[in-house]
PDB file of N, CA and C in Angstrom:
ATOM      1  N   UNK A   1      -7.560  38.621   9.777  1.00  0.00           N
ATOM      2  CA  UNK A   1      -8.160  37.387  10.238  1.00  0.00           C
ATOM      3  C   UNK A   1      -9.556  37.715  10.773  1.00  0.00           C
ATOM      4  N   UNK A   2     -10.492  36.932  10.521  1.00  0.00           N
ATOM      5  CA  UNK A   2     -11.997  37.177  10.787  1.00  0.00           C
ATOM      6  C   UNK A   2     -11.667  36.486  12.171  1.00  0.00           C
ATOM      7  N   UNK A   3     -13.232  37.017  12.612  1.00  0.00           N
ATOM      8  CA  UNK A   3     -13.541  36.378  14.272  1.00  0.00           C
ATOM      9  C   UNK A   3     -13.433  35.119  14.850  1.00  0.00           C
ATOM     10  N   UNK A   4     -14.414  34.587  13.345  1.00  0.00           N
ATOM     11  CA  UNK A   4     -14.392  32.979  13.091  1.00  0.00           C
ATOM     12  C   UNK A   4     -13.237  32.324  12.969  1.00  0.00           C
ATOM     13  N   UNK A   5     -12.341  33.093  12.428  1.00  0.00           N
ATOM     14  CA  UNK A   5     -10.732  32.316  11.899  1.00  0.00           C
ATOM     15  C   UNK A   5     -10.341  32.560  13.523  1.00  0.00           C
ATOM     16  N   UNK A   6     -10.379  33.565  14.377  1.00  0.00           N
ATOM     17  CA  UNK A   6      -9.829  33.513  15.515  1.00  0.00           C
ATOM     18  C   UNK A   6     -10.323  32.312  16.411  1.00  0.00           C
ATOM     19  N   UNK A   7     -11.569  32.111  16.503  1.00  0.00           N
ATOM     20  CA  UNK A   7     -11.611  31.354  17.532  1.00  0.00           C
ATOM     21  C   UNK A   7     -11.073  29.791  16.823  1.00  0.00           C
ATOM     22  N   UNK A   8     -11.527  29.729  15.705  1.00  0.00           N
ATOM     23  CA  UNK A   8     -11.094  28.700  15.111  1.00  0.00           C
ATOM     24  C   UNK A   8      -9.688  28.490  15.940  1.00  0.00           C
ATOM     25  N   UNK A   9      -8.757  29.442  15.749  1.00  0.00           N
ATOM     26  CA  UNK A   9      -7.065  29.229  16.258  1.00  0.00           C
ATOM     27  C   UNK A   9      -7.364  28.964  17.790  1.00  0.00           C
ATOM     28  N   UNK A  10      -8.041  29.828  18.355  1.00  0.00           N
ATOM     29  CA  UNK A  10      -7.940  29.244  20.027  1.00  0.00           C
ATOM     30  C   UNK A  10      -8.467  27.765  20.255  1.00  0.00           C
ATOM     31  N   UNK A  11      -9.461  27.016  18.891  1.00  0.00           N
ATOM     32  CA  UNK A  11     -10.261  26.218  19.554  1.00  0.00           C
ATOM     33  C   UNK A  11      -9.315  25.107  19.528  1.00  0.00           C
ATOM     34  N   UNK A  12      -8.458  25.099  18.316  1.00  0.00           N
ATOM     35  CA  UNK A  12      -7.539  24.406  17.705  1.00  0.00           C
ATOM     36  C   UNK A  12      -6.235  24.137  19.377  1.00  0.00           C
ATOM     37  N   UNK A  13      -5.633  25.159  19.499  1.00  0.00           N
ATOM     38  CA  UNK A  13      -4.944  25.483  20.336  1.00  0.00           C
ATOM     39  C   UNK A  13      -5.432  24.910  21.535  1.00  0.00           C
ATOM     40  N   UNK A  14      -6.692  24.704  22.167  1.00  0.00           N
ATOM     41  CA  UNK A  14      -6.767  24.289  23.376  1.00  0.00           C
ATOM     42  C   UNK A  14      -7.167  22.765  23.092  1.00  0.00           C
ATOM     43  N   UNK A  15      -7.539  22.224  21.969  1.00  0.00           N
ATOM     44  CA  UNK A  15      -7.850  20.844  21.632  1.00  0.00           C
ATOM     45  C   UNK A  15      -6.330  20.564  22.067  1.00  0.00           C
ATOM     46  N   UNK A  16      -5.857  20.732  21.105  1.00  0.00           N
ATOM     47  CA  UNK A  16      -4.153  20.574  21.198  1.00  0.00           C
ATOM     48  C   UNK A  16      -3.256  20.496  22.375  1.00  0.00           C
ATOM     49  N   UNK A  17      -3.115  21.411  23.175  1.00  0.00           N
ATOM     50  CA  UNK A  17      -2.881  21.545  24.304  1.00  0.00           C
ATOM     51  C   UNK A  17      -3.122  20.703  25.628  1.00  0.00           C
ATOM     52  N   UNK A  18      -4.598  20.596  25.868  1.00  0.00           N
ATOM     53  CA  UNK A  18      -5.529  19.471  26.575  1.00  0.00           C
ATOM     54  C   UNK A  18      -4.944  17.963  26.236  1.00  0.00           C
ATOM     55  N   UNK A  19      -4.291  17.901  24.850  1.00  0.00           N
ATOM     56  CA  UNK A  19      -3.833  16.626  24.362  1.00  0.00           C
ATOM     57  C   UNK A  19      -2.393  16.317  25.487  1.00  0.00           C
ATOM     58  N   UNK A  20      -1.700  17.354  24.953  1.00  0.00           N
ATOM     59  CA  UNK A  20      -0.352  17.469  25.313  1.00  0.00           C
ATOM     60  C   UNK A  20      -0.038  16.926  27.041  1.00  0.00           C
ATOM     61  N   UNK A  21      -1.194  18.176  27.600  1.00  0.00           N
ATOM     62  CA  UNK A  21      -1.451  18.101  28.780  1.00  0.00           C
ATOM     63  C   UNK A  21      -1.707  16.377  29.558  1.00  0.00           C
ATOM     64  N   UNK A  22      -2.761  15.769  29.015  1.00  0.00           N
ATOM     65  CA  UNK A  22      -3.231  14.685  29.087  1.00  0.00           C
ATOM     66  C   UNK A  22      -1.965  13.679  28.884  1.00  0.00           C
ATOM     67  N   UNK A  23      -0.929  13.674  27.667  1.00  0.00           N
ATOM     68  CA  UNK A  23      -0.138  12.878  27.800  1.00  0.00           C
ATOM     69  C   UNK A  23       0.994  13.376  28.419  1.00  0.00           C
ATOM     70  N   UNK A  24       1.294  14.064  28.756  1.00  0.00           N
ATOM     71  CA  UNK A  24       2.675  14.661  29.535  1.00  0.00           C
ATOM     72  C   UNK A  24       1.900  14.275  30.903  1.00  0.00           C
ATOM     73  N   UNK A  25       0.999  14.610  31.496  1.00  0.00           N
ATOM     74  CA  UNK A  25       0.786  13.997  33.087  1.00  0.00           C
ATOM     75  C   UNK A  25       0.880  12.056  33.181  1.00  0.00           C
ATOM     76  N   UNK A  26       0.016  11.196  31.988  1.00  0.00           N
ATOM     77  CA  UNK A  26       0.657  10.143  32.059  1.00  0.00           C
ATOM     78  C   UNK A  26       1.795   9.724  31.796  1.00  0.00           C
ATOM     79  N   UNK A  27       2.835  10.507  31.166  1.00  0.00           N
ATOM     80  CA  UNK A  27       4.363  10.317  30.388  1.00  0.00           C
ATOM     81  C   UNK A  27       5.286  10.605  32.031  1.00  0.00           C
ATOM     82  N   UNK A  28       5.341  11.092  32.499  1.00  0.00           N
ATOM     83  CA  UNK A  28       5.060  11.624  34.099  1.00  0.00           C
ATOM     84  C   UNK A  28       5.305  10.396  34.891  1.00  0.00           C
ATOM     85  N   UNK A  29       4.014  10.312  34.876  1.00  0.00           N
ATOM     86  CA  UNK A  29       3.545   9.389  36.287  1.00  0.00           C
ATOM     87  C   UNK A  29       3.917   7.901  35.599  1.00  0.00           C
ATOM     88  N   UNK A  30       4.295   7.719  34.553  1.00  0.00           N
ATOM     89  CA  UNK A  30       4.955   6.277  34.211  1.00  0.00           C
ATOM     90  C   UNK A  30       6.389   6.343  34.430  1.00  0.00           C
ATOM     91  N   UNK A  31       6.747   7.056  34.660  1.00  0.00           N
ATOM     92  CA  UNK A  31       8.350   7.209  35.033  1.00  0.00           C
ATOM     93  C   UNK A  31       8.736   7.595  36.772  1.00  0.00           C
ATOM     94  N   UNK A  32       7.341   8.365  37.292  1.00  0.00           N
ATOM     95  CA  UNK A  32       7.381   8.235  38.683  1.00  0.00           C
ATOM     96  C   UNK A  32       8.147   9.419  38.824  1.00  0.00           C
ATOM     97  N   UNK A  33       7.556  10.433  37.894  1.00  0.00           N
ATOM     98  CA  UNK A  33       7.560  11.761  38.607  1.00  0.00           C
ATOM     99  C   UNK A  33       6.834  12.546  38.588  1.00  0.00           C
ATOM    100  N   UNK A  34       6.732  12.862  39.999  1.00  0.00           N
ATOM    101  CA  UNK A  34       5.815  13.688  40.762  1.00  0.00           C
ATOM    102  C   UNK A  34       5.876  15.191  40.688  1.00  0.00           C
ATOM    103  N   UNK A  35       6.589  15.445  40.103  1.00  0.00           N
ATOM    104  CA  UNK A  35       6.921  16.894  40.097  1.00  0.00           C
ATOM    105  C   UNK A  35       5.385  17.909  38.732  1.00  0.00           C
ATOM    106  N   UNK A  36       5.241  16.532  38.440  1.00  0.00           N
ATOM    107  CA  UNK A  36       4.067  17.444  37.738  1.00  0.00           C
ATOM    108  C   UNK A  36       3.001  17.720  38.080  1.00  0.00           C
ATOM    109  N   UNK A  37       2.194  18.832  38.536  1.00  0.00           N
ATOM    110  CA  UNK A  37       1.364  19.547  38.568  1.00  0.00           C
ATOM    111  C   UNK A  37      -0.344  19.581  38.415  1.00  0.00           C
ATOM    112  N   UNK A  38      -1.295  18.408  38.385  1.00  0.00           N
ATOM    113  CA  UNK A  38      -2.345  19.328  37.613  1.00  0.00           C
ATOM    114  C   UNK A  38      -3.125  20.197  37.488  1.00  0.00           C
ATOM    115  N   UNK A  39      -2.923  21.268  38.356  1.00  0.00           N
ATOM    116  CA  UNK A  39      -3.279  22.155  39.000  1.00  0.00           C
ATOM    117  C   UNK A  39      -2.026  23.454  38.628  1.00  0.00           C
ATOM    118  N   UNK A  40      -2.735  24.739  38.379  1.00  0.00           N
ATOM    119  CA  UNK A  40      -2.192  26.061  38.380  1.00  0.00           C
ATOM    120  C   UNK A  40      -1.991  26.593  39.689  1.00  0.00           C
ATOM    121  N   UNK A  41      -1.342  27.657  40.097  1.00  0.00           N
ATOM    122  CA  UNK A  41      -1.300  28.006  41.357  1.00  0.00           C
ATOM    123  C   UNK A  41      -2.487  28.937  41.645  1.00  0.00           C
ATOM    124  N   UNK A  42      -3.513  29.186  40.345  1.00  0.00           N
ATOM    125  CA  UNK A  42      -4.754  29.781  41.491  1.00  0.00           C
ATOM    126  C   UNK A  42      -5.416  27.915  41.720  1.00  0.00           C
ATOM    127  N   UNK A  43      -5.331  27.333  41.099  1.00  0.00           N
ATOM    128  CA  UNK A  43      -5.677  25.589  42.186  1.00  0.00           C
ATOM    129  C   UNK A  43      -6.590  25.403  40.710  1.00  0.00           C
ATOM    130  N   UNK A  44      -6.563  26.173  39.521  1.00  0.00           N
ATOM    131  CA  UNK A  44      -7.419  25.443  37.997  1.00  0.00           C
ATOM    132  C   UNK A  44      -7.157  23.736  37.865  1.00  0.00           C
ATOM    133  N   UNK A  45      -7.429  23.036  37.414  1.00  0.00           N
ATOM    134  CA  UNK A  45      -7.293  22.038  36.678  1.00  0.00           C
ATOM    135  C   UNK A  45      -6.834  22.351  35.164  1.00  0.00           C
ATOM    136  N   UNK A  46      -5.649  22.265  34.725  1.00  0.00           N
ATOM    137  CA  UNK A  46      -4.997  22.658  33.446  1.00  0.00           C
ATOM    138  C   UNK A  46      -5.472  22.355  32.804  1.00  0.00           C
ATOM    139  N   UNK A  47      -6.260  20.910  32.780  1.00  0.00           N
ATOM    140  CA  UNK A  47      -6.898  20.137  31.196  1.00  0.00           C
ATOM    141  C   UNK A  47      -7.825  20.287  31.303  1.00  0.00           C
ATOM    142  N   UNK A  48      -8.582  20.568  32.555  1.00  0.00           N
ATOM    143  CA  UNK A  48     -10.047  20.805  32.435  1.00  0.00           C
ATOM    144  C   UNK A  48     -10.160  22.402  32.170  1.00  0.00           C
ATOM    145  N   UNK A  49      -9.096  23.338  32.226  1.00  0.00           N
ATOM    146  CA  UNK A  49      -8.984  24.597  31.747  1.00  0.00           C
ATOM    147  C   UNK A  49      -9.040  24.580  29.902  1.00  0.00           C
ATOM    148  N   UNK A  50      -8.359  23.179  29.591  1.00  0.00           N
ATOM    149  CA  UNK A  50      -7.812  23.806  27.854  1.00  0.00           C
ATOM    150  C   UNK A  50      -9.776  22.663  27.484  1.00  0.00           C
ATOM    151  N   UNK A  51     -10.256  22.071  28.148  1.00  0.00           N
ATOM    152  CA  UNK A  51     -11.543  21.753  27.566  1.00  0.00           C
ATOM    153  C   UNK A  51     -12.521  22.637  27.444  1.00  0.00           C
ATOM    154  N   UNK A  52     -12.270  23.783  28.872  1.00  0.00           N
ATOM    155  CA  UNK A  52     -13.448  24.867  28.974  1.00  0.00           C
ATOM    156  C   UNK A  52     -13.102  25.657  27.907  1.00  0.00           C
ATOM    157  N   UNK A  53     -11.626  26.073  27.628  1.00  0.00           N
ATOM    158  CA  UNK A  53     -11.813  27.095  26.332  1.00  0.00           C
ATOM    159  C   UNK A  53     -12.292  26.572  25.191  1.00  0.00           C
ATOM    160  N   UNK A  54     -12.006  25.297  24.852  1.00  0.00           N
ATOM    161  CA  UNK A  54     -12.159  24.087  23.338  1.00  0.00           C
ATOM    162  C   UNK A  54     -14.216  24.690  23.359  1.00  0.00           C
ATOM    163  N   UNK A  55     -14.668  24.132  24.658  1.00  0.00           N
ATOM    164  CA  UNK A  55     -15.737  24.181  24.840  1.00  0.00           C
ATOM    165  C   UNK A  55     -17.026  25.375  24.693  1.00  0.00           C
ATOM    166  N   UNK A  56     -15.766  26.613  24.817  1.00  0.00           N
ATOM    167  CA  UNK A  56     -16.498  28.211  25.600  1.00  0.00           C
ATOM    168  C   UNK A  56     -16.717  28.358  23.532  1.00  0.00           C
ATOM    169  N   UNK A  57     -14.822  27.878  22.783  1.00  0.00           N
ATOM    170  CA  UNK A  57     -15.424  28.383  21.235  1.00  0.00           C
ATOM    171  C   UNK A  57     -16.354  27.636  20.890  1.00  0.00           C
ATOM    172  N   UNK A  58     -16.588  26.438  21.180  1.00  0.00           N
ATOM    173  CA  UNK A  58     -17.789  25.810  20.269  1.00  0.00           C
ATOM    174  C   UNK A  58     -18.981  26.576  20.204  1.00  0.00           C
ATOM    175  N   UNK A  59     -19.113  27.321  21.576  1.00  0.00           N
ATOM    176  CA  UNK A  59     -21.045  28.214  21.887  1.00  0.00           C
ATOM    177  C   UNK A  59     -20.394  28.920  20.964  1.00  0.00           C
ATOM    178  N   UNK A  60     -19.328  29.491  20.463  1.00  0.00           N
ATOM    179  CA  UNK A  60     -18.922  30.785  19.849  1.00  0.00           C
ATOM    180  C   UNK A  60     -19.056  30.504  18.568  1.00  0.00           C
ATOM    181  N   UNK A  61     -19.006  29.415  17.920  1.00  0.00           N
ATOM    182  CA  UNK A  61     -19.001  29.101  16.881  1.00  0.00           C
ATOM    183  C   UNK A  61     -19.492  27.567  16.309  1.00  0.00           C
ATOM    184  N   UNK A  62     -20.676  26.973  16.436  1.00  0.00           N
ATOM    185  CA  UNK A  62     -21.206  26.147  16.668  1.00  0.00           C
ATOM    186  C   UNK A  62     -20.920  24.967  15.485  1.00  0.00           C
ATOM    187  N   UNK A  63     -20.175  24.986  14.738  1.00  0.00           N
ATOM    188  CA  UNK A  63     -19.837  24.161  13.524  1.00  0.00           C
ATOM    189  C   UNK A  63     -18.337  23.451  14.201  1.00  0.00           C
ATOM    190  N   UNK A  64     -17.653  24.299  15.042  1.00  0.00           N
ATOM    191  CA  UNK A  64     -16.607  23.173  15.605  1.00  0.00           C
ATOM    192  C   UNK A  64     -17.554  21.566  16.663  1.00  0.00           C
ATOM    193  N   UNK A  65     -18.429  22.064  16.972  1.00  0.00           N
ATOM    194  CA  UNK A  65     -19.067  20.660  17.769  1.00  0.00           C
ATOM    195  C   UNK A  65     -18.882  19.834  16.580  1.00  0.00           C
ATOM    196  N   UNK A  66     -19.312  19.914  16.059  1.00  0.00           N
ATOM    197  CA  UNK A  66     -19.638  19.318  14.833  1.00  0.00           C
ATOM    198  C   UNK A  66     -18.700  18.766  14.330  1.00  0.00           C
ATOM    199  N   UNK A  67     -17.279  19.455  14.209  1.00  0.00           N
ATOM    200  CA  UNK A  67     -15.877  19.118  13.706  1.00  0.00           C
ATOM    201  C   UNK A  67     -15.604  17.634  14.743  1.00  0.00           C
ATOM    202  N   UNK A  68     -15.841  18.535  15.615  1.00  0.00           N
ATOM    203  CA  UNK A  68     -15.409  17.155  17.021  1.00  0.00           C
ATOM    204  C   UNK A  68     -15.994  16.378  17.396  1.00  0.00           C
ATOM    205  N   UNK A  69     -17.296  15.872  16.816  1.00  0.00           N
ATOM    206  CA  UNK A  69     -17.975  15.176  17.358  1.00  0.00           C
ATOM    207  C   UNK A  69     -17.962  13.864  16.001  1.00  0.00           C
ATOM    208  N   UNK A  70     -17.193  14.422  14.539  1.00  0.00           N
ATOM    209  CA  UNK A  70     -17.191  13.669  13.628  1.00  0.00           C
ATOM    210  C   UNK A  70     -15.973  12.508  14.147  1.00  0.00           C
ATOM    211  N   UNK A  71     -15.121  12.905  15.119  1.00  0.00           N
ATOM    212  CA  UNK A  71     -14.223  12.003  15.611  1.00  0.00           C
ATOM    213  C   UNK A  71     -14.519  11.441  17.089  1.00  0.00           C
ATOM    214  N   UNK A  72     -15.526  11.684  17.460  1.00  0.00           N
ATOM    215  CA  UNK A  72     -16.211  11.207  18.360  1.00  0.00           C
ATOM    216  C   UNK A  72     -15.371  11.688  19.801  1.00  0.00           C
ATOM    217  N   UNK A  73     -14.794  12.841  20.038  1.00  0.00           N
ATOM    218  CA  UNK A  73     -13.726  13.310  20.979  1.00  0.00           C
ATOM    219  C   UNK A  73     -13.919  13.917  22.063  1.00  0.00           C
ATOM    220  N   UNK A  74     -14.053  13.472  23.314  1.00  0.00           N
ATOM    221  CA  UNK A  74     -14.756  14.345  24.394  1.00  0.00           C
ATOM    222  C   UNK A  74     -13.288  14.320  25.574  1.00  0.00           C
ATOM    223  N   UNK A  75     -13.801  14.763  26.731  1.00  0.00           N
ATOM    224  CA  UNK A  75     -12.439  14.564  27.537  1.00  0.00           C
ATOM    225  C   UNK A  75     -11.965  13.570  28.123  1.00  0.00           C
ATOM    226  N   UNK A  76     -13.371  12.576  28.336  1.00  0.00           N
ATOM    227  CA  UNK A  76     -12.915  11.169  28.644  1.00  0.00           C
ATOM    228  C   UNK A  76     -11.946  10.156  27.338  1.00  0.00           C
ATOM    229  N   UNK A  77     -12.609  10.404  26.256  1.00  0.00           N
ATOM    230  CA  UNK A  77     -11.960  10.026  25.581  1.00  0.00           C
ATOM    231  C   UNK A  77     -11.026  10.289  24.931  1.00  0.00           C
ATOM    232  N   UNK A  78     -10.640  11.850  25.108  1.00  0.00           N
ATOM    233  CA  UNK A  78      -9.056  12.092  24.912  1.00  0.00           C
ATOM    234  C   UNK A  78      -7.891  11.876  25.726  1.00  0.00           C
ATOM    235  N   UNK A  79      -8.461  12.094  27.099  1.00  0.00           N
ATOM    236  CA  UNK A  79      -7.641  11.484  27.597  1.00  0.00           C
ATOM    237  C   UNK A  79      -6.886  10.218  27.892  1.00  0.00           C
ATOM    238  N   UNK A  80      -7.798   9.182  27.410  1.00  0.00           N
ATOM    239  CA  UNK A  80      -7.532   7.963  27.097  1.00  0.00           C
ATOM    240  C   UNK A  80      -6.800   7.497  26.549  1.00  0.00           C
ATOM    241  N   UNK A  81      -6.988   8.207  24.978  1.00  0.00           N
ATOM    242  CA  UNK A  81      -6.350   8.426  23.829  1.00  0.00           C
ATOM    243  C   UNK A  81      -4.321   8.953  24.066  1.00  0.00           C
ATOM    244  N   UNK A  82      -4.931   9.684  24.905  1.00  0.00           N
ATOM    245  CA  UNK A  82      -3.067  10.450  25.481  1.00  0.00           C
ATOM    246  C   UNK A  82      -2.363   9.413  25.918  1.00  0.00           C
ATOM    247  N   UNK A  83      -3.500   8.581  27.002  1.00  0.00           N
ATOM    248  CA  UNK A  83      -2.750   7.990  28.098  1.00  0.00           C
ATOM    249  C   UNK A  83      -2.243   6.714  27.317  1.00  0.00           C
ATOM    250  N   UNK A  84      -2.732   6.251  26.301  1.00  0.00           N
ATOM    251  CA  UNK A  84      -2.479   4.910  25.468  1.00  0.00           C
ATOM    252  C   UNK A  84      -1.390   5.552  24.841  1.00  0.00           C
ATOM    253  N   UNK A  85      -1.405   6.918  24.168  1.00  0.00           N
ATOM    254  CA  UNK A  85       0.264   7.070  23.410  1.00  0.00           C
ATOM    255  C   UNK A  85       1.392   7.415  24.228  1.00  0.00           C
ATOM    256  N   UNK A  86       0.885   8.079  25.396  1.00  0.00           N
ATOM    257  CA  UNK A  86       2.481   7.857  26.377  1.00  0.00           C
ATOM    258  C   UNK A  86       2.761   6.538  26.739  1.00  0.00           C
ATOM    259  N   UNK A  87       2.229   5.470  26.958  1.00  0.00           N
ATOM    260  CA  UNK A  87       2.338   4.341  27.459  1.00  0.00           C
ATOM    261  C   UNK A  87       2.721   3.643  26.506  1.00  0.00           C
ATOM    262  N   UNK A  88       2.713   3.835  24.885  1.00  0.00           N
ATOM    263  CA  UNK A  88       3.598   3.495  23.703  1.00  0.00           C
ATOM    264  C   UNK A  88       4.737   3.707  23.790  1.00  0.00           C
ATOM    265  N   UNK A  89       4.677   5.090  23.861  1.00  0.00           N
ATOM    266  CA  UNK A  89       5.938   5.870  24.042  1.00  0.00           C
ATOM    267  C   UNK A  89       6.899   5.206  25.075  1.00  0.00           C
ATOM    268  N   UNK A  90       6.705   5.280  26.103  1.00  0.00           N
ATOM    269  CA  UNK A  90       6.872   4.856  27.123  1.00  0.00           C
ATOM    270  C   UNK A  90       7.701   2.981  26.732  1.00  0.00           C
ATOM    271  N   UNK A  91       6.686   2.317  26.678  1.00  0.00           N
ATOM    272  CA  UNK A  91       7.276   1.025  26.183  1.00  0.00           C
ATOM    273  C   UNK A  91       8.474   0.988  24.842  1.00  0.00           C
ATOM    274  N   UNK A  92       8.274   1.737  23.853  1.00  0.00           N
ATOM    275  CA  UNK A  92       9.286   2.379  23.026  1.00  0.00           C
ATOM    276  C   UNK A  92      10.393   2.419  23.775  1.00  0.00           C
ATOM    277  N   UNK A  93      10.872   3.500  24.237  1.00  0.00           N
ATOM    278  CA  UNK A  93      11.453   3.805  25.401  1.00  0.00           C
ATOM    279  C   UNK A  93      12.572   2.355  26.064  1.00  0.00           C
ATOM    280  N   UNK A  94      11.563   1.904  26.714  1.00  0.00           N
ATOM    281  CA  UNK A  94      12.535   1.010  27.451  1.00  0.00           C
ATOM    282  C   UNK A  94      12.619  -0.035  26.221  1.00  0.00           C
ATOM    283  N   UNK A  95      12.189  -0.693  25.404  1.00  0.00           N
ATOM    284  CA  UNK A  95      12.908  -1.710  24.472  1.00  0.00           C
ATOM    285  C   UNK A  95      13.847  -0.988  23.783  1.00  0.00           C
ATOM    286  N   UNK A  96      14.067   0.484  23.540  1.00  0.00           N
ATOM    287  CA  UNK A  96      15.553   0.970  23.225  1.00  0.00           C
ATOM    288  C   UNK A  96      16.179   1.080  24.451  1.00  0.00           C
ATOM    289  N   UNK A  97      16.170   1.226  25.433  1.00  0.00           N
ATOM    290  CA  UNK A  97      16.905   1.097  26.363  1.00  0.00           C
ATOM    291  C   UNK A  97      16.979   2.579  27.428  1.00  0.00           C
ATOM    292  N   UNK A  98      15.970   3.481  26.341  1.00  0.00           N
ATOM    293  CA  UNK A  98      16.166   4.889  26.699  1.00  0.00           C
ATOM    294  C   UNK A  98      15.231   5.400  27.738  1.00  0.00           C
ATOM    295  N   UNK A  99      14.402   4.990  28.471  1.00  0.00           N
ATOM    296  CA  UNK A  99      13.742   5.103  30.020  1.00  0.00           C
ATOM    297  C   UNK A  99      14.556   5.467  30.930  1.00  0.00           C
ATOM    298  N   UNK A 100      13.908   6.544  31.369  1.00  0.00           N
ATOM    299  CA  UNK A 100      14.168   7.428  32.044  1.00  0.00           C
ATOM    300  C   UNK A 100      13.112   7.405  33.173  1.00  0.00           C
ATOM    301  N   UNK A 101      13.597   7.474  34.743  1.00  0.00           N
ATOM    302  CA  UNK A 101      13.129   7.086  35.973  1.00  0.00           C
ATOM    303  C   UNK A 101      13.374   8.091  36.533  1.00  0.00           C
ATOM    304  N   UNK A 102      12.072   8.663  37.534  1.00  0.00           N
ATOM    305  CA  UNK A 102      12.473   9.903  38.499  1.00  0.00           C
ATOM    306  C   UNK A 102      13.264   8.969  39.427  1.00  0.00           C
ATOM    307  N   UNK A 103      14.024   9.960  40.137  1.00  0.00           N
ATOM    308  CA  UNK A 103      14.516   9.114  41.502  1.00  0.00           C
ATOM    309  C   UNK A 103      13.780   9.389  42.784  1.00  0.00           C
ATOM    310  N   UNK A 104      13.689   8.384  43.498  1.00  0.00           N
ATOM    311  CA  UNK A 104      12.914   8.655  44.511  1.00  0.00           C
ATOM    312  C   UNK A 104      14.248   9.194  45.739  1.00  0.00           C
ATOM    313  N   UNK A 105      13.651  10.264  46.911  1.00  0.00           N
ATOM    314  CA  UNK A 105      14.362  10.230  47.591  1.00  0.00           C
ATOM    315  C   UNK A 105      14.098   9.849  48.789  1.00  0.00           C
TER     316      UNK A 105
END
């Protein structure tokens, strides 16, 4: 695997991830649990961690901006993007009947 093919995989990987991230904290907090995190225990911001790597390959390889910018994708607007498909999800969910609620104690 060339250099280029590598970062390619990390850049891929933290686009991806940052996604995940983004909708698992709203998938979360629509069900009213708190138990999630956005923060690492040195105190990172997780999604603003998987943007800095997305971000660190682009200087590394300057044709992914380019990839990502043909879909017009930044962090405001991915996250957006997350928060509208958990909240599908989510509504999915309860018209099957299958919502799931943290419990409060």
């Amino acid at each position: 695997m060339s250099s280029d093919e590598d970062v390619l995989e990390v850049w891929c990987d933290a686009i991806q991830f940052a996604f995940v991230i983004a909708k698992g904290a709203r998938h979360a907090e629509l069900r009213g649990d708190r138990r999630i995190k956005p923060f690492d225990p040195r105190g990172l911001h997780l999604y603003s961690v998987e943007w800095g790597r997305a971000l660190a390959c682009e200087q590394l390889l300057p044709e992914l901006e380019g990839v990502r910018g043909l879909s017009v994708l930044d962090p405001v607007t991915m996250r957006a993007l997350a928060a509208r498909e958990a909240e599908e999800d989510f509504l999915d969910d309860v018209r099957r009947g299958r919502a799931e609620f943290a419990h409060s104690a």
